[in-house]
PDB file of N, CA and C in Angstrom:
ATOM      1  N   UNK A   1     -18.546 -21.004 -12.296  1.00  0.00           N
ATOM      2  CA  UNK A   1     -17.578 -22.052 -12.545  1.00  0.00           C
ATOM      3  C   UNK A   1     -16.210 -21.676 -11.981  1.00  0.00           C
ATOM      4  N   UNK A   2     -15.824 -21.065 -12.075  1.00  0.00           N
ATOM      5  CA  UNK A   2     -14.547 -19.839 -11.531  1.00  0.00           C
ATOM      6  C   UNK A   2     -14.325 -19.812  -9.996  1.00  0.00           C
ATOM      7  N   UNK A   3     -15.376 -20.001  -9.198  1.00  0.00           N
ATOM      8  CA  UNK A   3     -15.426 -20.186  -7.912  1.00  0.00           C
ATOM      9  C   UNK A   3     -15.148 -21.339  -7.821  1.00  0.00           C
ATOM     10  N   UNK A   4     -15.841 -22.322  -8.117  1.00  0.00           N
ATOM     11  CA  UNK A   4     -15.535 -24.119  -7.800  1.00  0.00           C
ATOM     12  C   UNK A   4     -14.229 -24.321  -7.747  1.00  0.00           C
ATOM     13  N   UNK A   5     -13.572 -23.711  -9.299  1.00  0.00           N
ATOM     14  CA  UNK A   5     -12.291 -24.013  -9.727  1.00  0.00           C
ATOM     15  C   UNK A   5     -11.477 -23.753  -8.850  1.00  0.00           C
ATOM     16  N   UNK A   6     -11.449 -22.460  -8.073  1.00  0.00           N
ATOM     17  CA  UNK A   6     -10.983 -21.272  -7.100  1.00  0.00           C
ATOM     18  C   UNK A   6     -10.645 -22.307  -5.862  1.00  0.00           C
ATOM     19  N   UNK A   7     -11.997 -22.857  -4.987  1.00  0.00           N
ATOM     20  CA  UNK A   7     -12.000 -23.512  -4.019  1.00  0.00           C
ATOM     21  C   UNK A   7     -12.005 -24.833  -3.974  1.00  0.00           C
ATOM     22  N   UNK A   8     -11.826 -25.679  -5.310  1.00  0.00           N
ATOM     23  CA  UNK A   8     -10.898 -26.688  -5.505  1.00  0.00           C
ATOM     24  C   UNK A   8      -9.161 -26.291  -5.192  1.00  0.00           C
ATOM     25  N   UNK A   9      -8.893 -25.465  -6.315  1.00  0.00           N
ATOM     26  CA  UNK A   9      -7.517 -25.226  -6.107  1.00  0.00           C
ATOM     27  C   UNK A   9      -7.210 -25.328  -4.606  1.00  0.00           C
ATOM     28  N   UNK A  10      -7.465 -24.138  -3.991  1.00  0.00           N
ATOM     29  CA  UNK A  10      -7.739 -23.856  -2.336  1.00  0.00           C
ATOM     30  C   UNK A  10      -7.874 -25.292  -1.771  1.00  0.00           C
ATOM     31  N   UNK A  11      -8.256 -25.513  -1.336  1.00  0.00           N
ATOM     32  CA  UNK A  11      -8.628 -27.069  -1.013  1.00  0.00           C
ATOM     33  C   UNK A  11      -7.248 -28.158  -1.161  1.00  0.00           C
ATOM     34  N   UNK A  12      -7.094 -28.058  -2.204  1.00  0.00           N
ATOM     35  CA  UNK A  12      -5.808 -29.190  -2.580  1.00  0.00           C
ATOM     36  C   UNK A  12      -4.484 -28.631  -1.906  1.00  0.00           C
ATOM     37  N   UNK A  13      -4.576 -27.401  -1.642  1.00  0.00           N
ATOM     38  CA  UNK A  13      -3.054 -26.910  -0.702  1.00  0.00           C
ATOM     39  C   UNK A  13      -2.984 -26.560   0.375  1.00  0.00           C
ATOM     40  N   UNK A  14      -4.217 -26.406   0.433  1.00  0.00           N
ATOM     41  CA  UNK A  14      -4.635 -25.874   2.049  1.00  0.00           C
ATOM     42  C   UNK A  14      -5.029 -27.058   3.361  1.00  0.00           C
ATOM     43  N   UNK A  15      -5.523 -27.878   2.450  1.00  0.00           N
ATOM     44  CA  UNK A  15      -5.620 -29.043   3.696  1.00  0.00           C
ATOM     45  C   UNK A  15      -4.902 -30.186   4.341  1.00  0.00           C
ATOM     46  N   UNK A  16      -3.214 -30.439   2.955  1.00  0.00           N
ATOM     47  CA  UNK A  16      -2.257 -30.923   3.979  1.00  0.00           C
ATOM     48  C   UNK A  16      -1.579 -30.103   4.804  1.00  0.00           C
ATOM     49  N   UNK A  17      -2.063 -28.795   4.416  1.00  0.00           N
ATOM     50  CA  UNK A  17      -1.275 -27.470   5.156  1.00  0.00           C
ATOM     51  C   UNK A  17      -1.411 -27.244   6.821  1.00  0.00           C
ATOM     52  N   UNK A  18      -2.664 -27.554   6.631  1.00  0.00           N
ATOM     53  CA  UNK A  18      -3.308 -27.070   7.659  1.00  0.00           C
ATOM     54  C   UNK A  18      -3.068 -28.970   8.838  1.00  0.00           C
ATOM     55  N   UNK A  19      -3.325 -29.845   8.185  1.00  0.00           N
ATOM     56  CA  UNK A  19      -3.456 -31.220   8.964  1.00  0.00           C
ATOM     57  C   UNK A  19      -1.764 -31.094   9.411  1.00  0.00           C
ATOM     58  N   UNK A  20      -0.538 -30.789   8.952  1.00  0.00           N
ATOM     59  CA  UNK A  20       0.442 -30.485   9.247  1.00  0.00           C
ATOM     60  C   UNK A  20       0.918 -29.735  10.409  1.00  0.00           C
ATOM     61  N   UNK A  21       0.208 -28.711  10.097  1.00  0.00           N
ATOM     62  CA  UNK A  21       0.090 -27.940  11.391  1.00  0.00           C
ATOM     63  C   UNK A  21      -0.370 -27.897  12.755  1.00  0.00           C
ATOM     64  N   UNK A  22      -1.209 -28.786  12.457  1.00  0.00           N
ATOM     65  CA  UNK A  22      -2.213 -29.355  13.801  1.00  0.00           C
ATOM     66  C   UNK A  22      -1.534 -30.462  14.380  1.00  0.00           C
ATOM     67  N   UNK A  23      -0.443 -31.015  13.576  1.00  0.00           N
ATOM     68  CA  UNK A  23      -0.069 -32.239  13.884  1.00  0.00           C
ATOM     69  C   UNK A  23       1.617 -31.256  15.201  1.00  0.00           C
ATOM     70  N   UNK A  24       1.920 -30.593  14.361  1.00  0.00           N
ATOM     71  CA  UNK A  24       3.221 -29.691  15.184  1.00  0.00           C
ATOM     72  C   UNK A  24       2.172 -29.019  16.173  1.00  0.00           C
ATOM     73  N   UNK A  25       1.062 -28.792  16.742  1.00  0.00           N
ATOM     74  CA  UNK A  25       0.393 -27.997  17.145  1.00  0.00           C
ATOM     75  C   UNK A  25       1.634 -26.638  17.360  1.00  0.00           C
ATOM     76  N   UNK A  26       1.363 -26.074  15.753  1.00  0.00           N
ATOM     77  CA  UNK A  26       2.012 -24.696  16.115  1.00  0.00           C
ATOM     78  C   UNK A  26       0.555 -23.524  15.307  1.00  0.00           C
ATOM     79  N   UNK A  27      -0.392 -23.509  16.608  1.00  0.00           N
ATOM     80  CA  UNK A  27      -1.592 -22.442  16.520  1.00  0.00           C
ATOM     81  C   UNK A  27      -1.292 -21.302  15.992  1.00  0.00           C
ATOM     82  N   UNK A  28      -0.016 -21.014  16.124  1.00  0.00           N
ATOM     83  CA  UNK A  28      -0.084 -19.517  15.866  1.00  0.00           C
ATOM     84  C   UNK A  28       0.507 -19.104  14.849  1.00  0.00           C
ATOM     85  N   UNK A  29       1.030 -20.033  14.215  1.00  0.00           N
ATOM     86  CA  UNK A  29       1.237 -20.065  12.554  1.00  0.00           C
ATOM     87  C   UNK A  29      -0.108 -20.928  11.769  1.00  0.00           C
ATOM     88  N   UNK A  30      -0.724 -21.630  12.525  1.00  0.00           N
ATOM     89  CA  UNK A  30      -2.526 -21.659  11.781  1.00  0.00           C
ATOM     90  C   UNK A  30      -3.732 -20.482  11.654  1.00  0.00           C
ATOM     91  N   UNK A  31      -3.189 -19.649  12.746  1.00  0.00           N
ATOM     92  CA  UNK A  31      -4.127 -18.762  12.682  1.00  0.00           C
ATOM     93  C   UNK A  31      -3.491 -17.616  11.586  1.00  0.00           C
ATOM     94  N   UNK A  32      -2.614 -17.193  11.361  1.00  0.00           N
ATOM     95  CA  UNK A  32      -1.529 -16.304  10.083  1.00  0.00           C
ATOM     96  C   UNK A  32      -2.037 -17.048   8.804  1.00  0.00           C
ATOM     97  N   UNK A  33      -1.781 -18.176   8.936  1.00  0.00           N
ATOM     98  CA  UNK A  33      -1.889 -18.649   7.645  1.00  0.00           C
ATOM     99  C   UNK A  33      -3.554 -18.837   7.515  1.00  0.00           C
ATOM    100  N   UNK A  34      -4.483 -19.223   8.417  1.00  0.00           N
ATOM    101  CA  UNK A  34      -5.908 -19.225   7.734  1.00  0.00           C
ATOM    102  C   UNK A  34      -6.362 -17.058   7.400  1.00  0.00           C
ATOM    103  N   UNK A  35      -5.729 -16.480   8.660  1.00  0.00           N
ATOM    104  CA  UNK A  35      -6.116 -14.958   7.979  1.00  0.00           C
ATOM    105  C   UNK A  35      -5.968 -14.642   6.768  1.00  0.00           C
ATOM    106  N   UNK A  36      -4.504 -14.914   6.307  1.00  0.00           N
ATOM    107  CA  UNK A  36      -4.013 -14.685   5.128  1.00  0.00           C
ATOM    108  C   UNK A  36      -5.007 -15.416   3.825  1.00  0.00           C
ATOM    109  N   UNK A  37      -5.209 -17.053   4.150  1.00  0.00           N
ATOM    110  CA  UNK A  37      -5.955 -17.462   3.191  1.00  0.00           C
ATOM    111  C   UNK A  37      -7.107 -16.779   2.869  1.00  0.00           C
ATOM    112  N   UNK A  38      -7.793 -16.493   4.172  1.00  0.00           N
ATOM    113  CA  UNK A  38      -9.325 -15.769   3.527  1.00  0.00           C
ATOM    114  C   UNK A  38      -9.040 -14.889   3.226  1.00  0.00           C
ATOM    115  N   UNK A  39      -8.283 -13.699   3.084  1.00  0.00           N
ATOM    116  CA  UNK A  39      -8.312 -12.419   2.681  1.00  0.00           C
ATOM    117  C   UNK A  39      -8.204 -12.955   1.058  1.00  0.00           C
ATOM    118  N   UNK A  40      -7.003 -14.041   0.895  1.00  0.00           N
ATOM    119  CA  UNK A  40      -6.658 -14.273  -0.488  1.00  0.00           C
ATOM    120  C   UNK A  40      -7.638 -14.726  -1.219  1.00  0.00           C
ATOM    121  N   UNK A  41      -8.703 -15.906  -0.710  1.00  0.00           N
ATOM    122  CA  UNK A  41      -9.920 -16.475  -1.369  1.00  0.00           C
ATOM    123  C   UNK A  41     -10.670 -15.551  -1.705  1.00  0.00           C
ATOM    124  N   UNK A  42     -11.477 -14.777  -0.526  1.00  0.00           N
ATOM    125  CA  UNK A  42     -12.070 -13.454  -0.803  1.00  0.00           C
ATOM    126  C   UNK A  42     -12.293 -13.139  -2.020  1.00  0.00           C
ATOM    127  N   UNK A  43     -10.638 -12.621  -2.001  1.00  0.00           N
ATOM    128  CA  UNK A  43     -10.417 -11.516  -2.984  1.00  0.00           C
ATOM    129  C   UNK A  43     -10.537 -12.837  -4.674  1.00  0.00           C
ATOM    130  N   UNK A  44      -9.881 -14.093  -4.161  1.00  0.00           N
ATOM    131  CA  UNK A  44     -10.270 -14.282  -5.694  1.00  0.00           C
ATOM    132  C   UNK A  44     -11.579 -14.805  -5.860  1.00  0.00           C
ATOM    133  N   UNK A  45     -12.197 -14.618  -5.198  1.00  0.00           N
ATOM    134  CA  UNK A  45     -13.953 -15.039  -5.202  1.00  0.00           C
ATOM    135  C   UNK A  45     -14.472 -13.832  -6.023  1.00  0.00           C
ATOM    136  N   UNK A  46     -13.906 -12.594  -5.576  1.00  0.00           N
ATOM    137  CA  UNK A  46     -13.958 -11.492  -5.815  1.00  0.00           C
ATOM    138  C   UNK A  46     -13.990 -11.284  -7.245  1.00  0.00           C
ATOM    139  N   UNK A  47     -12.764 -11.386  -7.911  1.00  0.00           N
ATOM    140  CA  UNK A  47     -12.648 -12.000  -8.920  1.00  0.00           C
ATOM    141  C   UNK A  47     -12.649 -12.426 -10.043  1.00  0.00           C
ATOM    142  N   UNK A  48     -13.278 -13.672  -9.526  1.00  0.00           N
ATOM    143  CA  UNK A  48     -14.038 -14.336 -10.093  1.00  0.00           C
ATOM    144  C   UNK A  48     -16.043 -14.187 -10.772  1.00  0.00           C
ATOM    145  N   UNK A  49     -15.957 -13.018  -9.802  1.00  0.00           N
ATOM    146  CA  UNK A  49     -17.428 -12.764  -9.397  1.00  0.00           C
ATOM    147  C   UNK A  49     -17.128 -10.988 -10.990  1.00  0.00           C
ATOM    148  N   UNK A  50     -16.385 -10.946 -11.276  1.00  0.00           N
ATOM    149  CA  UNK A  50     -15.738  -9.647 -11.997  1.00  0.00           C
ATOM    150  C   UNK A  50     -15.896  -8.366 -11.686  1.00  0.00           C
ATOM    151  N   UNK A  51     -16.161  -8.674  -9.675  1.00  0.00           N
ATOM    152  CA  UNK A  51     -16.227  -7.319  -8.883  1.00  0.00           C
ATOM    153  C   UNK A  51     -14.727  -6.526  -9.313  1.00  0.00           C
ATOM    154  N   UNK A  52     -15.413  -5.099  -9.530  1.00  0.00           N
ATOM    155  CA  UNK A  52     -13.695  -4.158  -9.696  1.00  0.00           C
ATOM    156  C   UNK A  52     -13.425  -4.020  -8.372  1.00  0.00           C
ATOM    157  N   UNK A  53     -11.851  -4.091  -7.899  1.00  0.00           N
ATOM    158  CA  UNK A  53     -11.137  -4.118  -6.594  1.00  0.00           C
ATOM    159  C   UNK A  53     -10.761  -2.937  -6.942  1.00  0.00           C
ATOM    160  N   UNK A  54     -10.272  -1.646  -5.948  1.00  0.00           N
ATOM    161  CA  UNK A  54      -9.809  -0.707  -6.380  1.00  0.00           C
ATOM    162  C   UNK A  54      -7.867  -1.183  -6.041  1.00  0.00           C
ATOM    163  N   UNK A  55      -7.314  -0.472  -6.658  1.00  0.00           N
ATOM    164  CA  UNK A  55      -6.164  -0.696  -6.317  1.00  0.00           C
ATOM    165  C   UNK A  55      -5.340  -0.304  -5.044  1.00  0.00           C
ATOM    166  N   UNK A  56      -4.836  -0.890  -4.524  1.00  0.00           N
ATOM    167  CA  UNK A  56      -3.768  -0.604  -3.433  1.00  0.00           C
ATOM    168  C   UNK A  56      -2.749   0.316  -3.481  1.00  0.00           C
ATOM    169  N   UNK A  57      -2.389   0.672  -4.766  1.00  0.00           N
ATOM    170  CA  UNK A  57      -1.515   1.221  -5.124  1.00  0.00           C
ATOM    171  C   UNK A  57      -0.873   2.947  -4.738  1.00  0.00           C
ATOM    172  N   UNK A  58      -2.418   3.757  -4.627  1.00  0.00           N
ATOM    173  CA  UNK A  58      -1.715   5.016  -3.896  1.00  0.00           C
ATOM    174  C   UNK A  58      -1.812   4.618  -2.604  1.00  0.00           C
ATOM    175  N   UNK A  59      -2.604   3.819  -1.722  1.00  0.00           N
ATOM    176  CA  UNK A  59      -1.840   3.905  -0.022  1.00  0.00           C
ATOM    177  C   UNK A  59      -0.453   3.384   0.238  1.00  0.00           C
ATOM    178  N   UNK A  60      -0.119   2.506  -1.090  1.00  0.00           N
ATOM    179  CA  UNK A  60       1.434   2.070  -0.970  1.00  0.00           C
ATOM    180  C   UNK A  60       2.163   3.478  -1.135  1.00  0.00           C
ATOM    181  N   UNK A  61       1.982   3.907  -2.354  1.00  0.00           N
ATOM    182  CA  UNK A  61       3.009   4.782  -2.619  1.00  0.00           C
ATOM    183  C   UNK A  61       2.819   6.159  -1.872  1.00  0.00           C
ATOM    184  N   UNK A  62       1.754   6.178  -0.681  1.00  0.00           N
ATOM    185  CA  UNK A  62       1.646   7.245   0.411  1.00  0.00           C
ATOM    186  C   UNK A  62       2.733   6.882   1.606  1.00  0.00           C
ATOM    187  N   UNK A  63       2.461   5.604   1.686  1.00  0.00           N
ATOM    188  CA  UNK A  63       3.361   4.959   3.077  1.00  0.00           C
ATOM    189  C   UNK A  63       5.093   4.671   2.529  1.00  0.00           C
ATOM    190  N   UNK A  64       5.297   4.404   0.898  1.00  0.00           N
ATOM    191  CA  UNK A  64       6.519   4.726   1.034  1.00  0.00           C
ATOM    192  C   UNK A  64       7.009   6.050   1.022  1.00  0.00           C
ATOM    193  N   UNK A  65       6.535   6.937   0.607  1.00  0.00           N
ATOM    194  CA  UNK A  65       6.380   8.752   0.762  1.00  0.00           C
ATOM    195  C   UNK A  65       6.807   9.052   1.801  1.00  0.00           C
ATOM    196  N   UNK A  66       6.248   8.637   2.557  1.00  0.00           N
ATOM    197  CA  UNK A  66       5.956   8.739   4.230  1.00  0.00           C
ATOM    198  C   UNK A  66       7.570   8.659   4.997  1.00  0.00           C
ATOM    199  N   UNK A  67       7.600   7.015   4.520  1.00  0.00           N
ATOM    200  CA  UNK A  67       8.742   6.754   5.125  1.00  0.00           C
ATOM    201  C   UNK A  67      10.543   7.017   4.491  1.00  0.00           C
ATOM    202  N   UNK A  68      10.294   7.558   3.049  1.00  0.00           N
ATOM    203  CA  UNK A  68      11.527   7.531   2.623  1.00  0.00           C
ATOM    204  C   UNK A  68      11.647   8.884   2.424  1.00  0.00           C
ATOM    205  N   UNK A  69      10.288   9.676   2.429  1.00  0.00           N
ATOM    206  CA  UNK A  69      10.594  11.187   2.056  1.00  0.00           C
ATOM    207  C   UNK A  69      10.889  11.276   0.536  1.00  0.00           C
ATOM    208  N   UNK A  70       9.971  12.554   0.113  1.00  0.00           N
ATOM    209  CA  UNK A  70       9.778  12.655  -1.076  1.00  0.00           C
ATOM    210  C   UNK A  70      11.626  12.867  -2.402  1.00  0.00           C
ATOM    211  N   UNK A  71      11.275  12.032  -3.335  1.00  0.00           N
ATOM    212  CA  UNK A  71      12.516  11.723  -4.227  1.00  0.00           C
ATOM    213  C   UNK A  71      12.655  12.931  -4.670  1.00  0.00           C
ATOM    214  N   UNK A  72      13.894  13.474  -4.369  1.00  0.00           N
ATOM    215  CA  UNK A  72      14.396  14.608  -5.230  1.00  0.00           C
ATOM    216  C   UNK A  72      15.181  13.867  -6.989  1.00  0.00           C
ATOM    217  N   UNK A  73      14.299  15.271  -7.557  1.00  0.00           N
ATOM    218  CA  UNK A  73      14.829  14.923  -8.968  1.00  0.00           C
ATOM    219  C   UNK A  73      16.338  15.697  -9.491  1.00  0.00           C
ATOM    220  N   UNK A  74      17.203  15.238  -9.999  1.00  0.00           N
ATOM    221  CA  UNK A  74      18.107  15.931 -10.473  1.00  0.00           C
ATOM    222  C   UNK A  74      17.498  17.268 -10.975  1.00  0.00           C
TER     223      UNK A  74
END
């Protein structure tokens, strides 16, 4: 049920989105925005489905490491 709901929602924002876009023919903000959507559906299919996602969270806090250099503590 969770899926339907999912790709209803999806559906109702995504398809004046997209008829908009086709109408500016600007392709290369359709193709960003459909990548982005499927990664996002995916994942809430995902979900929905009560697959565990692992978190993102240490490659973030590796790449800000990375780039800001480790926080010195008082």
């Amino acid at each position: 049920m969770m899926i339907l709901i999912v790709t209803l929602v999806f559906s109702c924002f995504v398809i004046p989105d997209i008829i908009s876009m086709f109408r500016e023919k600007d392709y290369h903000l359709i193709w960003l925005y459909l990548s982005i959507l499927i990664i996002t559906y995916v994942l809430s299919v995902l979900v929905g489905l009560e697959v565990k996602i692992p978190s993102p969270q240490p490659l973030i806090k590796s790449v800000i490491t990375t780039i800001l250099g480790s926080p010195e503590l008082p």
